[in-house]
N, C-alpha and C. Protein backbone atom coordinates (compact mmCIF):
# COMPACT_ATOMS: atom_id res chain seq x y z
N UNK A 1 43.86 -1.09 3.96
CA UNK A 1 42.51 -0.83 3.54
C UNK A 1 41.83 0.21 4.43
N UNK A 2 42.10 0.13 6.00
CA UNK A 2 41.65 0.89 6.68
C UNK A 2 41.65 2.58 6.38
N UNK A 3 43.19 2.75 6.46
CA UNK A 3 43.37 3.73 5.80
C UNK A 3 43.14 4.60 4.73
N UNK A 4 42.93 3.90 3.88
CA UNK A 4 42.20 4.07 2.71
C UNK A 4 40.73 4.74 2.48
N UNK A 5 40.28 3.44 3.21
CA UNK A 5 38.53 3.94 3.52
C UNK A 5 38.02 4.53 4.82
N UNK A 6 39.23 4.87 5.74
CA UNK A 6 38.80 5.09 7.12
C UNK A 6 37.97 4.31 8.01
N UNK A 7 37.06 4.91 8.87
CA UNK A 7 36.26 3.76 9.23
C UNK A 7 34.75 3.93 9.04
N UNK A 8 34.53 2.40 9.03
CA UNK A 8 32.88 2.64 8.45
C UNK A 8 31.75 1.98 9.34
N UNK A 9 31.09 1.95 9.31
CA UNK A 9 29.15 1.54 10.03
C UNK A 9 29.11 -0.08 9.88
N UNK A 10 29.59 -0.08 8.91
CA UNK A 10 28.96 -1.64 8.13
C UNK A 10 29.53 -1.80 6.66
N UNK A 11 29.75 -3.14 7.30
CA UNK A 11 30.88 -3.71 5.91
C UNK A 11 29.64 -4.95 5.35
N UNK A 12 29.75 -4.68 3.91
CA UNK A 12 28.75 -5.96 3.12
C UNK A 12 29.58 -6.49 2.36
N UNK A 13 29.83 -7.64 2.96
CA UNK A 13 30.59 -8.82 1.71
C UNK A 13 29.21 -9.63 0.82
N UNK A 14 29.25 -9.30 -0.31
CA UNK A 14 28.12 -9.70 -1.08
C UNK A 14 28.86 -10.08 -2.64
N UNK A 15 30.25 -10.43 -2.44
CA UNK A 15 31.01 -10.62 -3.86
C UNK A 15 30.60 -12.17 -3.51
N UNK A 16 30.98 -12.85 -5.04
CA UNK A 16 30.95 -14.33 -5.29
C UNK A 16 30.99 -14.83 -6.74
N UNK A 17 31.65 -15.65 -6.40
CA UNK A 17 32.47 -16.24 -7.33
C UNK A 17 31.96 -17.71 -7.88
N UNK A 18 31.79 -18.53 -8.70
CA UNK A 18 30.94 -19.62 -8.83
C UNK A 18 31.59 -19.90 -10.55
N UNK A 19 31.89 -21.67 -10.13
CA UNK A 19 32.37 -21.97 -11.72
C UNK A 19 31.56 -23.67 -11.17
N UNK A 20 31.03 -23.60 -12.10
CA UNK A 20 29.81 -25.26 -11.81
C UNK A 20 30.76 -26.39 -13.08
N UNK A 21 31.84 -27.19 -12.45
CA UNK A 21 32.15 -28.59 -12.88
C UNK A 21 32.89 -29.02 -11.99
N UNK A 22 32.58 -30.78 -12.21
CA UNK A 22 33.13 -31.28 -11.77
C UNK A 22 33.90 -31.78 -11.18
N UNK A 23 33.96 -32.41 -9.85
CA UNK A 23 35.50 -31.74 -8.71
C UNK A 23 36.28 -32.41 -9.40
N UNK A 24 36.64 -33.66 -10.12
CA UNK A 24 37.57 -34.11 -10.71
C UNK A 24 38.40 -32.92 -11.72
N UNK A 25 37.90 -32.19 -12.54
CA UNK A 25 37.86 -31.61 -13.99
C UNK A 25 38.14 -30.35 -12.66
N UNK A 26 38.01 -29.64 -11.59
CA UNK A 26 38.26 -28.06 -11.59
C UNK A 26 39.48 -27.99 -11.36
N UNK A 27 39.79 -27.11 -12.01
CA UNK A 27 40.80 -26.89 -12.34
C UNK A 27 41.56 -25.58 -11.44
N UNK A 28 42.94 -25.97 -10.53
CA UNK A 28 43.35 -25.70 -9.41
C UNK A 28 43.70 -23.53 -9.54
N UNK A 29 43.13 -23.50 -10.67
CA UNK A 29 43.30 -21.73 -10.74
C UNK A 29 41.87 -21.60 -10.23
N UNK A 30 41.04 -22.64 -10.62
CA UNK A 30 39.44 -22.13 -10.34
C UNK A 30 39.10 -22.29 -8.81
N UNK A 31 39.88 -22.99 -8.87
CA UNK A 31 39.27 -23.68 -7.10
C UNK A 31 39.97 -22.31 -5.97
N UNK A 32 41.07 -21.59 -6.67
CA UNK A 32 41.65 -20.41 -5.91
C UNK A 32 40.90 -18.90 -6.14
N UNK A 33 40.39 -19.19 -7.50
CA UNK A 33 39.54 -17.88 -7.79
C UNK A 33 38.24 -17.77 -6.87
N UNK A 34 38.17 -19.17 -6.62
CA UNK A 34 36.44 -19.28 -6.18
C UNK A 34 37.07 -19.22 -4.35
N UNK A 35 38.24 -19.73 -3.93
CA UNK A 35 38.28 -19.26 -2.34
C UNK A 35 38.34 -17.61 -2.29
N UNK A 36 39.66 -17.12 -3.12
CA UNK A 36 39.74 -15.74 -2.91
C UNK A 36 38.75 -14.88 -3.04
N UNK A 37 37.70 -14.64 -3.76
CA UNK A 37 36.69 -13.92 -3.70
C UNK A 37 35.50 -14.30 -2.56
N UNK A 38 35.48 -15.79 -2.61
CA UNK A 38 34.40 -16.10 -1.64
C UNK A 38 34.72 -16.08 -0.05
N UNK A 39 35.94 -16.31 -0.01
CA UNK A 39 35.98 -17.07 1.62
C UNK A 39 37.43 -15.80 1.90
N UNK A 40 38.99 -15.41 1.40
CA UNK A 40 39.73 -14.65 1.17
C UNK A 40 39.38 -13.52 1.58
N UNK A 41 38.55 -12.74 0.49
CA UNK A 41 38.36 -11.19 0.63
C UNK A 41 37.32 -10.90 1.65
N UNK A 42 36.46 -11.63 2.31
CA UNK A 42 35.61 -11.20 3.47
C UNK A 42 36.38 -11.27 4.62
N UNK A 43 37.29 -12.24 4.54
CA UNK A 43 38.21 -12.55 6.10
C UNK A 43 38.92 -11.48 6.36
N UNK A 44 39.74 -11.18 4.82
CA UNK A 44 40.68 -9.95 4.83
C UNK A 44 39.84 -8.72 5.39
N UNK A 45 38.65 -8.60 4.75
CA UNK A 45 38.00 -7.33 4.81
C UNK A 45 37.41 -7.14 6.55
N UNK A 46 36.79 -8.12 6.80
CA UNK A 46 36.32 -8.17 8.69
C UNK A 46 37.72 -7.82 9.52
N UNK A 47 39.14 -8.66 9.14
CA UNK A 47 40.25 -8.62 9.81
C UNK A 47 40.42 -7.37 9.87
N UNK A 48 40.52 -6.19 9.09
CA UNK A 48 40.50 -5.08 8.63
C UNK A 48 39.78 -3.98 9.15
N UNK A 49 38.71 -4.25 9.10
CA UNK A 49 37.98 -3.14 9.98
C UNK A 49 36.87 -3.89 11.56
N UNK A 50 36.95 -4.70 11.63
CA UNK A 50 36.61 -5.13 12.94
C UNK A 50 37.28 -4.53 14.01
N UNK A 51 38.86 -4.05 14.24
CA UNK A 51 39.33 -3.42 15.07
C UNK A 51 38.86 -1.85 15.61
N UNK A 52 38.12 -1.47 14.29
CA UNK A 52 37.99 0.15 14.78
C UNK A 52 35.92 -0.01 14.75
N UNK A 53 35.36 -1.06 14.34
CA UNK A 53 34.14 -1.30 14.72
C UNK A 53 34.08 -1.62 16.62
N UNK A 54 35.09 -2.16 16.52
CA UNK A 54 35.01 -2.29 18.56
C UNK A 54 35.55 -1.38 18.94
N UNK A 55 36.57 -0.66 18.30
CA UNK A 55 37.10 0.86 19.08
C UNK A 55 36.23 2.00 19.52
N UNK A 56 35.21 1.90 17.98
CA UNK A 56 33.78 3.01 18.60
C UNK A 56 32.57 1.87 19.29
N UNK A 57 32.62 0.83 19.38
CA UNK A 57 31.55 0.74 19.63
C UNK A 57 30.22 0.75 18.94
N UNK A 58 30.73 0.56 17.79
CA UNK A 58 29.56 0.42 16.64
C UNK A 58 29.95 -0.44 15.36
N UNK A 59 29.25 -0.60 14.93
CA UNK A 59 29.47 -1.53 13.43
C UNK A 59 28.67 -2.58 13.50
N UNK A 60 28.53 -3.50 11.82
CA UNK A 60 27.96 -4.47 11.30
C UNK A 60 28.23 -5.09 10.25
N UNK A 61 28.42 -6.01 10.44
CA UNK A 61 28.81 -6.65 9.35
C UNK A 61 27.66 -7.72 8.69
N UNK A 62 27.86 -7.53 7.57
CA UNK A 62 26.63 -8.69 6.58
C UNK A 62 27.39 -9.06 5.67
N UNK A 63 27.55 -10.44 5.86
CA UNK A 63 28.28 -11.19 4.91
C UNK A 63 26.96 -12.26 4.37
N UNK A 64 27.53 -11.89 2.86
CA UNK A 64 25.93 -12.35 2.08
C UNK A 64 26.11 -14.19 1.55
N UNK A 65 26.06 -14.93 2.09
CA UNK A 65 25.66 -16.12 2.02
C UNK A 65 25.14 -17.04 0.80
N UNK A 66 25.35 -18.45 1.13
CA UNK A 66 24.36 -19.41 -0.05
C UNK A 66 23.71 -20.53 0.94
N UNK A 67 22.57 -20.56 0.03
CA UNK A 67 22.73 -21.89 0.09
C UNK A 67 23.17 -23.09 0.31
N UNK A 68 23.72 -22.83 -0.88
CA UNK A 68 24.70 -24.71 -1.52
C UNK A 68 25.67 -24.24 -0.60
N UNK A 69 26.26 -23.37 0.78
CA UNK A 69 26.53 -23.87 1.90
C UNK A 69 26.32 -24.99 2.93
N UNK A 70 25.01 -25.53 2.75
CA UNK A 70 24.53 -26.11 3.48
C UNK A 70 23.55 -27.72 2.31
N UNK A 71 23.95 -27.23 1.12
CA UNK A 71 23.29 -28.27 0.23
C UNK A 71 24.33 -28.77 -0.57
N UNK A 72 24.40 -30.02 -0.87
CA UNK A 72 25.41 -30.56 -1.71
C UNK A 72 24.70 -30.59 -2.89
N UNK A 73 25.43 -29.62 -3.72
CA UNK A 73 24.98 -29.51 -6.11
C UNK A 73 25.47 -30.05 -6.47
N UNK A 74 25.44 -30.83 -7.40
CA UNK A 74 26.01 -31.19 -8.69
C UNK A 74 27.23 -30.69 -9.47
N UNK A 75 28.27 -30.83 -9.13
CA UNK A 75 28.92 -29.86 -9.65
C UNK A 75 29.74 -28.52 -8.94
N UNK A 76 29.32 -28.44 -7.94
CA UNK A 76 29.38 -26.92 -7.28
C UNK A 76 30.14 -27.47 -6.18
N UNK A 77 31.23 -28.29 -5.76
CA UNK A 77 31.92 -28.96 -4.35
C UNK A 77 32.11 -27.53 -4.10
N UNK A 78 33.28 -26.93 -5.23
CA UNK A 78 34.67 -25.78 -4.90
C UNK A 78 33.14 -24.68 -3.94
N UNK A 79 32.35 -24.49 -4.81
CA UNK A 79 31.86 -23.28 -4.25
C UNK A 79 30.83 -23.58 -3.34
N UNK A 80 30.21 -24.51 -2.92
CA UNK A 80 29.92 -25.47 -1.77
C UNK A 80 30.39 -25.03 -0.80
N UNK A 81 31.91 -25.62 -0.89
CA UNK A 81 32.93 -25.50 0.43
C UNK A 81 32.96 -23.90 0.70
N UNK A 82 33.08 -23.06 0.36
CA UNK A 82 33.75 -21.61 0.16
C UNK A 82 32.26 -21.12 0.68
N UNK A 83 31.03 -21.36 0.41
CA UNK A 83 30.21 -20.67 1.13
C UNK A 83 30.10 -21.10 2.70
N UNK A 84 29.95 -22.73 2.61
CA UNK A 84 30.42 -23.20 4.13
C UNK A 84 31.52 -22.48 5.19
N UNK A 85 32.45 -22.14 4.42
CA UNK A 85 33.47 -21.61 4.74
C UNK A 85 33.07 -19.97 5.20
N UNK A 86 32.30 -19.24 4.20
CA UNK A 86 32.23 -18.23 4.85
C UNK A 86 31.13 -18.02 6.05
N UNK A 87 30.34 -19.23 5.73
CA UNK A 87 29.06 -18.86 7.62
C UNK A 87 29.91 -19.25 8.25
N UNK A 88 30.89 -20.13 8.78
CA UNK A 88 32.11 -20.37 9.54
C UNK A 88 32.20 -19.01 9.82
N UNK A 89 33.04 -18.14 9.04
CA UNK A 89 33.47 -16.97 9.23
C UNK A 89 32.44 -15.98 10.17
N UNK A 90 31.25 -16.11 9.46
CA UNK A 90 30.27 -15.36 10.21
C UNK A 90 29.87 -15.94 11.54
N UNK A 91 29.58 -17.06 11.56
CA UNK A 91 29.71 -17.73 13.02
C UNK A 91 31.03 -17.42 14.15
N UNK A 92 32.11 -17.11 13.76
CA UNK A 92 32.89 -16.98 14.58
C UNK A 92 33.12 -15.89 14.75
């Protein structure tokens, strides 16, 4: 990816993914669609260019957040967990 895009200022993870039923009923393609976009492609993407953000000495990252990280919905466990999952990410 680096290569690709060279290096940049500031990376915005602001993708997300969200399917609202039942943890019994989701269904194990959904529960992977909803990590890979939510929790997957920001890790990949920080892993990625975090090395040449500390090489210059500059960069930022904004990884765009929920809520229902921190609130339990109706419905919403899979994507619940996956936002939890990504302030984890940003916390560390």
């Amino acid at each position: 990816m680096r290569q690709e895009a060279g290096d940049i200022d500031i990376l915005v993870n602001n993708a997300g993914f969200a399917l609202w039923a039942p943890t019994e009923t989701y269904a194990p393609k959904d529960l992977e669609a909803t990590w890979a976009t939510n929790v997957r492609a920001p890790f990949l993407l920080v892993a990625a260019f975090v090395p040449a953000m500390l090489e210059n000495k500059n960069g930022a990252i904004v990884n765009i957040g929920s809520i229902a990280a921190d609130l339990g919905m109706s419905g919403a466990a899979a994507y619940s967990a996956s936002k939890a999952a990504l302030h984890a990410l940003t916390r560390a």
